[in-house]
N, C-alpha and C. Protein backbone atom coordinates (compact mmCIF):
# COMPACT_ATOMS: atom_id res chain seq x y z
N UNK A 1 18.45 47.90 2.31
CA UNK A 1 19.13 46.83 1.61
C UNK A 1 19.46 47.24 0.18
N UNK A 2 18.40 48.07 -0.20
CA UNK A 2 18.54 48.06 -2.17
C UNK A 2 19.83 49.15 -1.98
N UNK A 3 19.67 50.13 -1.06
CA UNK A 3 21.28 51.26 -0.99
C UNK A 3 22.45 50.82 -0.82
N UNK A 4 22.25 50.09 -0.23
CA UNK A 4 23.48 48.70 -0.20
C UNK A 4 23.94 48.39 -1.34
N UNK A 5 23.11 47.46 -2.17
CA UNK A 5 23.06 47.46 -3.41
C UNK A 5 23.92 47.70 -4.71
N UNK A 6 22.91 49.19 -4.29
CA UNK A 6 23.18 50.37 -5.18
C UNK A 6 24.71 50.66 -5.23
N UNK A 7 25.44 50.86 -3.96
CA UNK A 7 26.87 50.97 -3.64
C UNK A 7 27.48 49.92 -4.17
N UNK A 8 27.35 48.66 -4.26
CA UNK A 8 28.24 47.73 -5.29
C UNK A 8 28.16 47.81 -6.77
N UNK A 9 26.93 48.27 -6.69
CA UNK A 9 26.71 48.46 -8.22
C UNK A 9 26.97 49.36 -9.30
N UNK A 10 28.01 50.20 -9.09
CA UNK A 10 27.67 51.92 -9.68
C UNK A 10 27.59 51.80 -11.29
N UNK A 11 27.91 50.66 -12.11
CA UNK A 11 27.71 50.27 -13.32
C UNK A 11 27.40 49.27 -14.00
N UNK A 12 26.39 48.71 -14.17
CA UNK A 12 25.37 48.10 -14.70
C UNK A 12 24.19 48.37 -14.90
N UNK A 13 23.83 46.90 -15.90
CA UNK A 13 22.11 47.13 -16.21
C UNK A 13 20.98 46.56 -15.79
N UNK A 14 20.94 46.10 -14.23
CA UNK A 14 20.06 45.65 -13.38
C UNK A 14 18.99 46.81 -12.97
N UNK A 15 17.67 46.08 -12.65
CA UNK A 15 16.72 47.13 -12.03
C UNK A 15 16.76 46.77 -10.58
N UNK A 16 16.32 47.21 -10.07
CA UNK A 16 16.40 47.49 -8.26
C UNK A 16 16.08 45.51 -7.91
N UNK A 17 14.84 45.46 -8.57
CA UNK A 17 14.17 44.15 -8.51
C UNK A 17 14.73 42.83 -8.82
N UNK A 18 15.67 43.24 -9.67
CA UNK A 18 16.61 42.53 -10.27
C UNK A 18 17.58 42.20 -9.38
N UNK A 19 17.76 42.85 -8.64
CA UNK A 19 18.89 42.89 -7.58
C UNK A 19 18.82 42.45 -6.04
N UNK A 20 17.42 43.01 -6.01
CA UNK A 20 17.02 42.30 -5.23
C UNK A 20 16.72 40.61 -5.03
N UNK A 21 16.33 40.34 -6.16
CA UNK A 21 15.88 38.68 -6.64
C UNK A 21 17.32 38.47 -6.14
N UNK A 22 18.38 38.25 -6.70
CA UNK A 22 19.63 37.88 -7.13
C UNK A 22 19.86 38.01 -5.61
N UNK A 23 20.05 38.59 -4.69
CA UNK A 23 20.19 38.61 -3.44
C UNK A 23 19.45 37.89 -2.74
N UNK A 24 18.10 37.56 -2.95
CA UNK A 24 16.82 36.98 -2.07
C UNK A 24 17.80 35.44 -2.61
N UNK A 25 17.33 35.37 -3.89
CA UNK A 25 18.02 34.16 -4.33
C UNK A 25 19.32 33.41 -3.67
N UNK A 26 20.46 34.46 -3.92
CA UNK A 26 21.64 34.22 -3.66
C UNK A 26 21.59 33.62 -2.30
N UNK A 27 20.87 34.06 -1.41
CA UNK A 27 21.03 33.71 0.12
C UNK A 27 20.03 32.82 0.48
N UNK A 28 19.27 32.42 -0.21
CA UNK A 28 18.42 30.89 0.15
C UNK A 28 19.06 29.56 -0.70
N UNK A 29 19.99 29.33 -1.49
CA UNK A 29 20.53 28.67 -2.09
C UNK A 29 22.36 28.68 -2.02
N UNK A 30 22.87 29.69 -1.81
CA UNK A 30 24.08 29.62 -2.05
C UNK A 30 24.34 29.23 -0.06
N UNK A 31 25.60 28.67 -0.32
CA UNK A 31 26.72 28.81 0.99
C UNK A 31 27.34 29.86 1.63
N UNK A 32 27.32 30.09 2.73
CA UNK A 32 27.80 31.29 3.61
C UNK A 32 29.27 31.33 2.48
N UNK A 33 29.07 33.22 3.08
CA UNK A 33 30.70 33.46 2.39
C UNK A 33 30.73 33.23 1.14
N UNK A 34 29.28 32.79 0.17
CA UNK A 34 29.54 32.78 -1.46
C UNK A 34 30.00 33.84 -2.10
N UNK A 35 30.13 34.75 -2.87
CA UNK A 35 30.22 35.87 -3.90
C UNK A 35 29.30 35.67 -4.74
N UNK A 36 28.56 36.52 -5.30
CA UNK A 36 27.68 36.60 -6.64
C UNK A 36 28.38 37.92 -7.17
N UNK A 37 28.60 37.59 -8.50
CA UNK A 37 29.33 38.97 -9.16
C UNK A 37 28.67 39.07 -10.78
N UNK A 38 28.24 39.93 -10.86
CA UNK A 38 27.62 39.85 -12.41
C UNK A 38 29.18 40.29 -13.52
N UNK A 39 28.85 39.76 -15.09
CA UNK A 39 29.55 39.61 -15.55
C UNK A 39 29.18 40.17 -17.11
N UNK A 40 29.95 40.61 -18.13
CA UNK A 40 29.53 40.39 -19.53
C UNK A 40 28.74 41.71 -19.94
N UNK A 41 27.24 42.02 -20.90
CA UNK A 41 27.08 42.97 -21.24
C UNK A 41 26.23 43.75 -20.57
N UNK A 42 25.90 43.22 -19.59
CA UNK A 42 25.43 43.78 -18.60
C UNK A 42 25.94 44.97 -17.67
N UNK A 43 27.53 44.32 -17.46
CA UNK A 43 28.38 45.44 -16.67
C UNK A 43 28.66 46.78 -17.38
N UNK A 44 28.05 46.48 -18.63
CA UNK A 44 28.62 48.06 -19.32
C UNK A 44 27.29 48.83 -20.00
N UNK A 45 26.80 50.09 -19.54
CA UNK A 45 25.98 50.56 -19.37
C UNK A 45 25.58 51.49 -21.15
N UNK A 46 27.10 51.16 -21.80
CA UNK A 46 26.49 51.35 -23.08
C UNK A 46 26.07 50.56 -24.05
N UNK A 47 26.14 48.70 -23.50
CA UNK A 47 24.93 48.53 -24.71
C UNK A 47 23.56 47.95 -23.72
N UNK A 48 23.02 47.31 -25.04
CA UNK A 48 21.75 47.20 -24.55
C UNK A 48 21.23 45.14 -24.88
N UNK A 49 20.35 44.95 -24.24
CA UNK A 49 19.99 43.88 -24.08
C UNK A 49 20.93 42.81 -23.19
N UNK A 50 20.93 41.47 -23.88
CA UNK A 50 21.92 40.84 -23.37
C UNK A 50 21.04 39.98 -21.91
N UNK A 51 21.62 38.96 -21.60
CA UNK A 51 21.62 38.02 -20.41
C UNK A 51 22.05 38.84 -19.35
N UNK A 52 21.50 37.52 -18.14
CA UNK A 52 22.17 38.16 -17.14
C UNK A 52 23.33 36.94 -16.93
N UNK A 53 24.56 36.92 -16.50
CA UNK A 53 25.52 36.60 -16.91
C UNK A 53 25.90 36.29 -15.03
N UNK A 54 26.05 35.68 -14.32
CA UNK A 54 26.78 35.42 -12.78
C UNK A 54 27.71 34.57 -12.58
N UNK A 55 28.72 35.00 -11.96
CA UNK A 55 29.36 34.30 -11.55
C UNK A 55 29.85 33.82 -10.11
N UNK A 56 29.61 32.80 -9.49
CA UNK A 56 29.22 32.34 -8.41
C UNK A 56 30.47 31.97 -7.62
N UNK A 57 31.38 32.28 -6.56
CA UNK A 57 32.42 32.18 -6.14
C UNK A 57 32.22 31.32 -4.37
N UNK A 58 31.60 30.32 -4.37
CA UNK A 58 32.00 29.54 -2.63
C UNK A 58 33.50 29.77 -2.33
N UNK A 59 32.80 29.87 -1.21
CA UNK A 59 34.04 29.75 -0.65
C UNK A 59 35.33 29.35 -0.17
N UNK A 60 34.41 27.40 -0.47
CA UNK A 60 35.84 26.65 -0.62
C UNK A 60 35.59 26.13 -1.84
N UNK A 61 36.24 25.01 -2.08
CA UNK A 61 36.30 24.40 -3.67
C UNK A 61 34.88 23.57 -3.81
N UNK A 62 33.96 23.34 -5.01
CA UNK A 62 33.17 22.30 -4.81
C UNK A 62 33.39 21.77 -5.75
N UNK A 63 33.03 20.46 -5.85
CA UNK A 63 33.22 19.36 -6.82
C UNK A 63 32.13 19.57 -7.88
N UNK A 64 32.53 19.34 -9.44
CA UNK A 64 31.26 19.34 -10.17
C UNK A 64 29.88 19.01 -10.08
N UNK A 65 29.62 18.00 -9.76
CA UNK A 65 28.22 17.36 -9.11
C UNK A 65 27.80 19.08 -8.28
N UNK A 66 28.47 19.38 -7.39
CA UNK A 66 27.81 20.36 -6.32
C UNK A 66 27.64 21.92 -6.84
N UNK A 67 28.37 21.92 -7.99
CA UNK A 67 28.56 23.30 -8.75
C UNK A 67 27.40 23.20 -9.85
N UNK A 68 26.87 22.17 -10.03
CA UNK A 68 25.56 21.92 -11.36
C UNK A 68 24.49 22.34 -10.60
N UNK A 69 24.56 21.70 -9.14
CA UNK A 69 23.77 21.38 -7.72
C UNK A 69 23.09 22.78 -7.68
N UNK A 70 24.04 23.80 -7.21
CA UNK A 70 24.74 25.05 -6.78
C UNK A 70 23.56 26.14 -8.04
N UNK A 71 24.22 25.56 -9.15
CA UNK A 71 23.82 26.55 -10.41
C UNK A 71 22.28 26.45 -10.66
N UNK A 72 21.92 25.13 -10.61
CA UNK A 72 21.00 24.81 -10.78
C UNK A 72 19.65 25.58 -10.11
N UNK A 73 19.92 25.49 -8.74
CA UNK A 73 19.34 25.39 -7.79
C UNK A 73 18.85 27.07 -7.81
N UNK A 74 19.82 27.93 -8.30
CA UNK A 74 20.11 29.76 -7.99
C UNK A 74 19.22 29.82 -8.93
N UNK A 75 19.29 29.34 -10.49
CA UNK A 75 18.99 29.65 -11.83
C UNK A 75 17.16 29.19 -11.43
N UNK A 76 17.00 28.19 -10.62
CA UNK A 76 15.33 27.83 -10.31
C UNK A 76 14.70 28.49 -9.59
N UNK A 77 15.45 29.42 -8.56
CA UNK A 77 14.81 30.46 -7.41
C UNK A 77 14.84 31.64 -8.61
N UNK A 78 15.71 31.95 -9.56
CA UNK A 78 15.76 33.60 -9.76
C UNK A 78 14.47 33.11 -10.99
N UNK A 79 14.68 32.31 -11.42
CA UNK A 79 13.02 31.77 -12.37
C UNK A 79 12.04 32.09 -11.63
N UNK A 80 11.78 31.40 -10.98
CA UNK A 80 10.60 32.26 -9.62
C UNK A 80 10.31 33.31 -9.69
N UNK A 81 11.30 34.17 -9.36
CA UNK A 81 11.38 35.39 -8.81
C UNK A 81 11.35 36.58 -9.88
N UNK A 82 11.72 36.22 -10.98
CA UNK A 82 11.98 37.00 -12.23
C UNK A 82 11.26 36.55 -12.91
N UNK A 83 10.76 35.36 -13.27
CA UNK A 83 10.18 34.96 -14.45
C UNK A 83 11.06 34.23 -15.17
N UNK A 84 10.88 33.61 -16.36
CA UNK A 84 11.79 32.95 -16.95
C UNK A 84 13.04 34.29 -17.91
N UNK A 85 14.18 34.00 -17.70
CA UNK A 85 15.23 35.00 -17.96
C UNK A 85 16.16 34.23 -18.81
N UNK A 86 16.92 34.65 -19.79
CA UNK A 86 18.24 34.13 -19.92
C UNK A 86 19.06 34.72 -19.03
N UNK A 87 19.84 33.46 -17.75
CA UNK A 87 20.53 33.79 -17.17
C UNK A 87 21.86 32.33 -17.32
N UNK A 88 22.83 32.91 -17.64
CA UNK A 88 23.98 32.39 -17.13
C UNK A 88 24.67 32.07 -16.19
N UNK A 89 24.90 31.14 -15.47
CA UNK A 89 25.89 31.06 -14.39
C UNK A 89 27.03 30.26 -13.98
N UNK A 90 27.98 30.40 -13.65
CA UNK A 90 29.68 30.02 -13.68
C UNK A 90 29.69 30.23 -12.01
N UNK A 91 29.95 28.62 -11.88
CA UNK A 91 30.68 28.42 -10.34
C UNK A 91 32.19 28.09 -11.00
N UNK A 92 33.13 29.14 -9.78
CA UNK A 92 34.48 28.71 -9.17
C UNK A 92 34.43 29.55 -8.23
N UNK A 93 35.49 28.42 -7.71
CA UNK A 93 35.80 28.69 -6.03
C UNK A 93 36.82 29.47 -5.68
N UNK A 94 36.73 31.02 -5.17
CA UNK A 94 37.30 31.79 -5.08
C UNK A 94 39.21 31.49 -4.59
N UNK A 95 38.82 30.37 -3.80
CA UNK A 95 39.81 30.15 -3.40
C UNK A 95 41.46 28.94 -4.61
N UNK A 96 40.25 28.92 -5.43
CA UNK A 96 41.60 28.02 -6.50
C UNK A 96 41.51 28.77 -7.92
N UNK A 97 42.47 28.69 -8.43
CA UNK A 97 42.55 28.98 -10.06
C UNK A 97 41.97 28.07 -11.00
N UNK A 98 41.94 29.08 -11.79
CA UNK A 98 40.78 28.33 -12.84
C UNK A 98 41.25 28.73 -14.25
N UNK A 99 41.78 27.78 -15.09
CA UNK A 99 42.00 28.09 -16.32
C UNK A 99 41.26 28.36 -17.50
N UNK A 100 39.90 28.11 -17.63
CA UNK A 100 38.74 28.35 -18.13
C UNK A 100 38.68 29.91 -18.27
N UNK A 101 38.47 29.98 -19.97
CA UNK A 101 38.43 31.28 -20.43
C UNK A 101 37.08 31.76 -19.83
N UNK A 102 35.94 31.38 -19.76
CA UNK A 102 35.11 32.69 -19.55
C UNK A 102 35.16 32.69 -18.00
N UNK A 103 35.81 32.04 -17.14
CA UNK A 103 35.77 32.23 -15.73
C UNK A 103 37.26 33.62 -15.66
N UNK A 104 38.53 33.36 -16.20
CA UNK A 104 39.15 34.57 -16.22
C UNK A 104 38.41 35.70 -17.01
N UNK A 105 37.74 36.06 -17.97
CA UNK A 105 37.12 37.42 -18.27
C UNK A 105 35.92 37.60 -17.25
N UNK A 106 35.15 36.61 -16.88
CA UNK A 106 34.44 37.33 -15.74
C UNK A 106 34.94 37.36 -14.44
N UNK A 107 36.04 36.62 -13.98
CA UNK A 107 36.71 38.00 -12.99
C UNK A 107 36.94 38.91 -13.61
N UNK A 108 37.67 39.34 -14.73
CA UNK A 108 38.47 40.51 -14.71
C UNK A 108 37.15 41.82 -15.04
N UNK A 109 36.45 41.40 -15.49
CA UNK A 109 35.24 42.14 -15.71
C UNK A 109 34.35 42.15 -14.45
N UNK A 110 34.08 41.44 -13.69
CA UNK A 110 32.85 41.30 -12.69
C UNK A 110 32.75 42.64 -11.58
N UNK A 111 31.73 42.45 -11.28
CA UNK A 111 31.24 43.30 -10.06
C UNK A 111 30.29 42.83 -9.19
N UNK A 112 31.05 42.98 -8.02
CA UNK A 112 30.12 42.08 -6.84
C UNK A 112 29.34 43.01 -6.88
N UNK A 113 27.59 41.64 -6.48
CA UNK A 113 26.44 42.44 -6.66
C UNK A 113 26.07 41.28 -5.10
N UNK A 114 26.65 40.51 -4.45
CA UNK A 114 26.26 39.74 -3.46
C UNK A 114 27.28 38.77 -2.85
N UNK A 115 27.42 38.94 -0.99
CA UNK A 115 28.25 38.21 -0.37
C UNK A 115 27.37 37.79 0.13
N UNK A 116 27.30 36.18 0.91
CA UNK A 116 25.69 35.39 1.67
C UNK A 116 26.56 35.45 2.70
């Protein structure tokens, strides 16, 4: 599973464990067919520190209520699993546009790190 991983990942600053969580996570909380894609200073392997930054893509559209639901819910399993983290997370639905500035720079920046 972590070689798997590893192959989506070829640049970032996750540890194996890290990735793993985010996957364990991703797939007890998210909806079939979600995306998890990390985002921000993480994806770039020359600096340092920084959040972990996700951006969460269902598959069809969800309504706000279900995207707080959604965020909520990921951000309380990877607490678990990680410990308490600054983590960020941004639901949209792959399937509609989104005019929201930090949802266009983290597509244009992201890298899938998880499909459920």
């Amino acid at each position: 599973m972590l070689d798997r991983l590893t192959f989506y990942t070829p640049c970032m600053r996750l540890t194996k464990a890290e990735l793993l969580a985010i996957e364990t996570a991703a797939r007890a909380v998210l909806p079939r067919g979600a995306r998890v894609m990390l985002f921000g200073s993480r994806t770039d392997d020359a600096r340092r520190g920084g959040d972990i930054d996700l951006l969460i893509e269902p598959p069809k559209p969800v309504d706000a209520s279900l995207a707080v639901d959604l965020s909520t819910r990921l951000a309380a399993r990877l607490y678990r699993l990680l410990g308490e983290r600054r983590i960020d997370i941004v639901v949209a639905a792959a399937s509609e546009a989104d005019d929201r500035l930090i949802v266009r720079e983290a597509r244009r920046q992201a890298t899938e790190l998880v499909r459920t």
